[in-house]
C-alpha atoms as a PDB file:
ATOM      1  CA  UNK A   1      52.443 -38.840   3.680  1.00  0.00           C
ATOM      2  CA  UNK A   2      55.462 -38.909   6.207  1.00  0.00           C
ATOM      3  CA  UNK A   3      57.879 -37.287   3.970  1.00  0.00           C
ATOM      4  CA  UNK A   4      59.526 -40.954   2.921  1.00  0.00           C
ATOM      5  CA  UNK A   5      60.078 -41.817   0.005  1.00  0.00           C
ATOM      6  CA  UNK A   6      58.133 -44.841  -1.008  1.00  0.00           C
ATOM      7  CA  UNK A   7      59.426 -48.559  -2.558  1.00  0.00           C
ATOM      8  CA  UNK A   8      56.625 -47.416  -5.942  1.00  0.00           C
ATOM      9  CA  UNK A   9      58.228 -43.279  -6.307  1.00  0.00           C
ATOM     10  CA  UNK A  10      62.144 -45.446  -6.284  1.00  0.00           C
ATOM     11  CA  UNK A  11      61.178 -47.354  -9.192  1.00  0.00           C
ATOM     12  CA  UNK A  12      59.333 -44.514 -10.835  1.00  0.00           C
ATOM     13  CA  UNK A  13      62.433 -42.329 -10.508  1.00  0.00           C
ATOM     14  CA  UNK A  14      65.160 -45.073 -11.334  1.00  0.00           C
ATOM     15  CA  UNK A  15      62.886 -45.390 -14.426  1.00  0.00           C
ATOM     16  CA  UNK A  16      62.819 -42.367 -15.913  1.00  0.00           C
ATOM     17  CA  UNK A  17      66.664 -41.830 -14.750  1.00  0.00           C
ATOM     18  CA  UNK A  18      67.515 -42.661 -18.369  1.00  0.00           C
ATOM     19  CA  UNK A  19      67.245 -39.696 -20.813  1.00  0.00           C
ATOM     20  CA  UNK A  20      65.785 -41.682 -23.516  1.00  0.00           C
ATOM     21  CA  UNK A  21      62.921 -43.076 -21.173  1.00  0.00           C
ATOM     22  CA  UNK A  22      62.786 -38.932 -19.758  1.00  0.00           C
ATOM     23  CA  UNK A  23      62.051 -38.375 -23.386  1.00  0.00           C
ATOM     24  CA  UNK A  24      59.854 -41.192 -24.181  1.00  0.00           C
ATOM     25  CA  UNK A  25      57.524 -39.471 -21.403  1.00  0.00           C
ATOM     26  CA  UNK A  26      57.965 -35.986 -22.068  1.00  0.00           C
ATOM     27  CA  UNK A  27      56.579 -37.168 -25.698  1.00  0.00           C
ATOM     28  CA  UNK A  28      53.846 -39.276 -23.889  1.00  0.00           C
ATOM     29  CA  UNK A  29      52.481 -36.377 -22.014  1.00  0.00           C
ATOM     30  CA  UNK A  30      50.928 -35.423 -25.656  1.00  0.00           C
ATOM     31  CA  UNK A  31      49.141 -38.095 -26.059  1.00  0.00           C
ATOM     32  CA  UNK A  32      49.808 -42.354 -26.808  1.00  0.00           C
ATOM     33  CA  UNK A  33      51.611 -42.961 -29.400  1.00  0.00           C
ATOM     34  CA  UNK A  34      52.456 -46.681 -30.984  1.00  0.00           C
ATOM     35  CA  UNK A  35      56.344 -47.990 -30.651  1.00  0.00           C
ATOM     36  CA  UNK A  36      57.107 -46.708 -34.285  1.00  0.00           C
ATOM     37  CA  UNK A  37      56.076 -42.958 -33.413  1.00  0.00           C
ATOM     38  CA  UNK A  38      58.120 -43.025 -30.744  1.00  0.00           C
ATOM     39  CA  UNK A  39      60.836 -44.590 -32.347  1.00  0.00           C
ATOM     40  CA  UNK A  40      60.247 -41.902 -35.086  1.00  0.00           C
ATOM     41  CA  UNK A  41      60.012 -38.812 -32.955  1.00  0.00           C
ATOM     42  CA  UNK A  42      62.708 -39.665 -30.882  1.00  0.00           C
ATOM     43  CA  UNK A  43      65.259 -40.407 -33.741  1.00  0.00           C
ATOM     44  CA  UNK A  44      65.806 -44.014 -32.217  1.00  0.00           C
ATOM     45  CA  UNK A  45      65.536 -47.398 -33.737  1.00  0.00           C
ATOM     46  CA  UNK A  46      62.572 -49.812 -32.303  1.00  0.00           C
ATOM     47  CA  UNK A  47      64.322 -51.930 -30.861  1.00  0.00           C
ATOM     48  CA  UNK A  48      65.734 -49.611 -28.158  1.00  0.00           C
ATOM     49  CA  UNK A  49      62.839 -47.662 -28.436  1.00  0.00           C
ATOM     50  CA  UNK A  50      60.549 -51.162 -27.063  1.00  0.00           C
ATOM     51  CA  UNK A  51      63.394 -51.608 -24.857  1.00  0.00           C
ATOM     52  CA  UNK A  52      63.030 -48.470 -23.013  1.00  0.00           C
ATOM     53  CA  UNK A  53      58.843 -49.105 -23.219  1.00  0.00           C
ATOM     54  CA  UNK A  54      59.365 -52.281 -21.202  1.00  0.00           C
ATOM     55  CA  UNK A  55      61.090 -50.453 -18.523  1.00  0.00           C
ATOM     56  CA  UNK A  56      58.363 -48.354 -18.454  1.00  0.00           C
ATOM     57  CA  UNK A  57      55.561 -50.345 -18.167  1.00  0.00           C
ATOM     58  CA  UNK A  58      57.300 -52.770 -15.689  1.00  0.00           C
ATOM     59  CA  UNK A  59      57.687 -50.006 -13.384  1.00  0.00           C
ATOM     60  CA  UNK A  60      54.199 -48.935 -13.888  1.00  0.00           C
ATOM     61  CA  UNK A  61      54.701 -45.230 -15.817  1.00  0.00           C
ATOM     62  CA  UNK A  62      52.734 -46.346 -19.343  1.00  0.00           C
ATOM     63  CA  UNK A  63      50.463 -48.603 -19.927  1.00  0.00           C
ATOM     64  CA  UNK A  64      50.226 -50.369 -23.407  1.00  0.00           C
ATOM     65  CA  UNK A  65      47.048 -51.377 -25.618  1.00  0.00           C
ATOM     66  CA  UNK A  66      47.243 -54.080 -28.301  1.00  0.00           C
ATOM     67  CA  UNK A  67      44.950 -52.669 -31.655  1.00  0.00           C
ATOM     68  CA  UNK A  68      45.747 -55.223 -34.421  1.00  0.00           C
ATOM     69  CA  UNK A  69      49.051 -55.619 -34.812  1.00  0.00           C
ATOM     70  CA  UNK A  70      49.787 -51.783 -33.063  1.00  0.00           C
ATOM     71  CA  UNK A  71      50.853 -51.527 -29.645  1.00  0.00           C
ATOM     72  CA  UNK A  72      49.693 -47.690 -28.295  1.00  0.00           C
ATOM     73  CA  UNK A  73      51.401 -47.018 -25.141  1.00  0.00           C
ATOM     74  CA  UNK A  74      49.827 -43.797 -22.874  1.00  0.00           C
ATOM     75  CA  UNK A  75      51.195 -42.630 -19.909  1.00  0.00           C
ATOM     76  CA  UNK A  76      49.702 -43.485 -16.736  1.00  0.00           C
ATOM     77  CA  UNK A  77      48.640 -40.989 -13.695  1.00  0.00           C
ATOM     78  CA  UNK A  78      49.756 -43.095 -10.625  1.00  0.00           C
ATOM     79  CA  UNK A  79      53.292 -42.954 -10.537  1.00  0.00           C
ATOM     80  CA  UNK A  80      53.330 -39.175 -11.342  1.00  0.00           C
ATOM     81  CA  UNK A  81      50.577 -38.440  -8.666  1.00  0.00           C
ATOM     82  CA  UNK A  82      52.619 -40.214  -5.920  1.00  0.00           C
ATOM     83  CA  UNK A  83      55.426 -38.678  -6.581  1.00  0.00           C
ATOM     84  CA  UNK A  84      53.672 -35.184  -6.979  1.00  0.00           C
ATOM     85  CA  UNK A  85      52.193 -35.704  -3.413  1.00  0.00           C
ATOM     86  CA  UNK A  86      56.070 -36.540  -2.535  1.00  0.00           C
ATOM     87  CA  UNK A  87      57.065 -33.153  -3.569  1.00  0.00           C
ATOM     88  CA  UNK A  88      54.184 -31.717  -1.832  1.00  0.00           C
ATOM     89  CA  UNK A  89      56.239 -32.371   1.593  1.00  0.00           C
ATOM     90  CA  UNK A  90      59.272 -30.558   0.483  1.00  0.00           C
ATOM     91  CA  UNK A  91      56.837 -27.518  -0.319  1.00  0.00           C
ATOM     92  CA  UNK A  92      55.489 -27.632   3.026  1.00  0.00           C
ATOM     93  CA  UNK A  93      58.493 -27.642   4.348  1.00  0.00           C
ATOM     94  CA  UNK A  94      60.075 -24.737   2.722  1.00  0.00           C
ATOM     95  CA  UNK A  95      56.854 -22.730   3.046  1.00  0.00           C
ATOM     96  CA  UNK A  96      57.376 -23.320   6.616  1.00  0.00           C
ATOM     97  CA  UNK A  97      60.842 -22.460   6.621  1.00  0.00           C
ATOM     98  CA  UNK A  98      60.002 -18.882   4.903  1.00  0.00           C
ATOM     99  CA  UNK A  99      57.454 -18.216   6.992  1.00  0.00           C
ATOM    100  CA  UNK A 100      60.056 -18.695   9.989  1.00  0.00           C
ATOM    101  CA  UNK A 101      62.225 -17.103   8.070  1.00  0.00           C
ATOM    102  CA  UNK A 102      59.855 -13.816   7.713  1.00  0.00           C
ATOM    103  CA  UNK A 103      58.309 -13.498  11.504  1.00  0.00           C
ATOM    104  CA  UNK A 104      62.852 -13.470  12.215  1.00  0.00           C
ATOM    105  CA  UNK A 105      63.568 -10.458   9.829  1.00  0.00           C
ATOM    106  CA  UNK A 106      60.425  -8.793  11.037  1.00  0.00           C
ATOM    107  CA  UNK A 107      61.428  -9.145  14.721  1.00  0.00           C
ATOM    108  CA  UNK A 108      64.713  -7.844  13.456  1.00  0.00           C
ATOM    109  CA  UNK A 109      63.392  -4.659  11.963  1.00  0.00           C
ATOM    110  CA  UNK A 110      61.681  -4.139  15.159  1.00  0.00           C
ATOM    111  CA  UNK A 111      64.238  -4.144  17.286  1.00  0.00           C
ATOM    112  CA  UNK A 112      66.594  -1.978  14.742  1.00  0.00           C
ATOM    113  CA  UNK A 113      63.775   0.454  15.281  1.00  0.00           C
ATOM    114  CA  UNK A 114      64.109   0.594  19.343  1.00  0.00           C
END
């Protein structure tokens, strides 16, 4: 990856930019739950609660599965993978940066010692 930031790791981060969607995933990451749980767990009415789904799965973070009358959303690994590899750059950076950082003190505490 080149280090920008792609069109699908926007949406996935303008997505979960609202704290109720933050939480809707952090409570995902347990395992799917239907609307109601949610709803339930979260202290938020359904209404909202499908609201804030909708966002979600439009932008690709949960997927939903119909069982009867139950919708069980899950998160999905995509999103969180791509933006995971995103990070990865800014790691690689900084590691670099350290390292740089390192071999200068070093040379430093050589030439103190001359």
């Amino acid at each position: 990856m080149s280090g920008k930031i792609s069109d699908v790791n926007i949406t996935t981060l303008s997505a979960l930019s609202e704290a109720n969607r933050m939480n809707i995933v952090e409570l995902l990451r347990q395992g799917p739950l239907t609307v109601g749980e949610i709803a339930d767990n979260l202290g938020l009415k359904q209404p909202q609660t499908s609201k804030h789904l909708k966002v979600l799965s439009d932008n690709g973070i949960v997927e939903v599965q119909a069982e009867a009358n139950r919708r069980i959303y899950k998160l999905r690994p995509e999103p969180f993978q791509a933006l995971d590899s995103w990070i990865q750059t800014f790691q690689c950076v900084m590691q670099e940066r350290f390292d740089n950082l390192d071999a200068y003190l070093k040379d430093l505490q050589k030439k103190e010692k001359l």
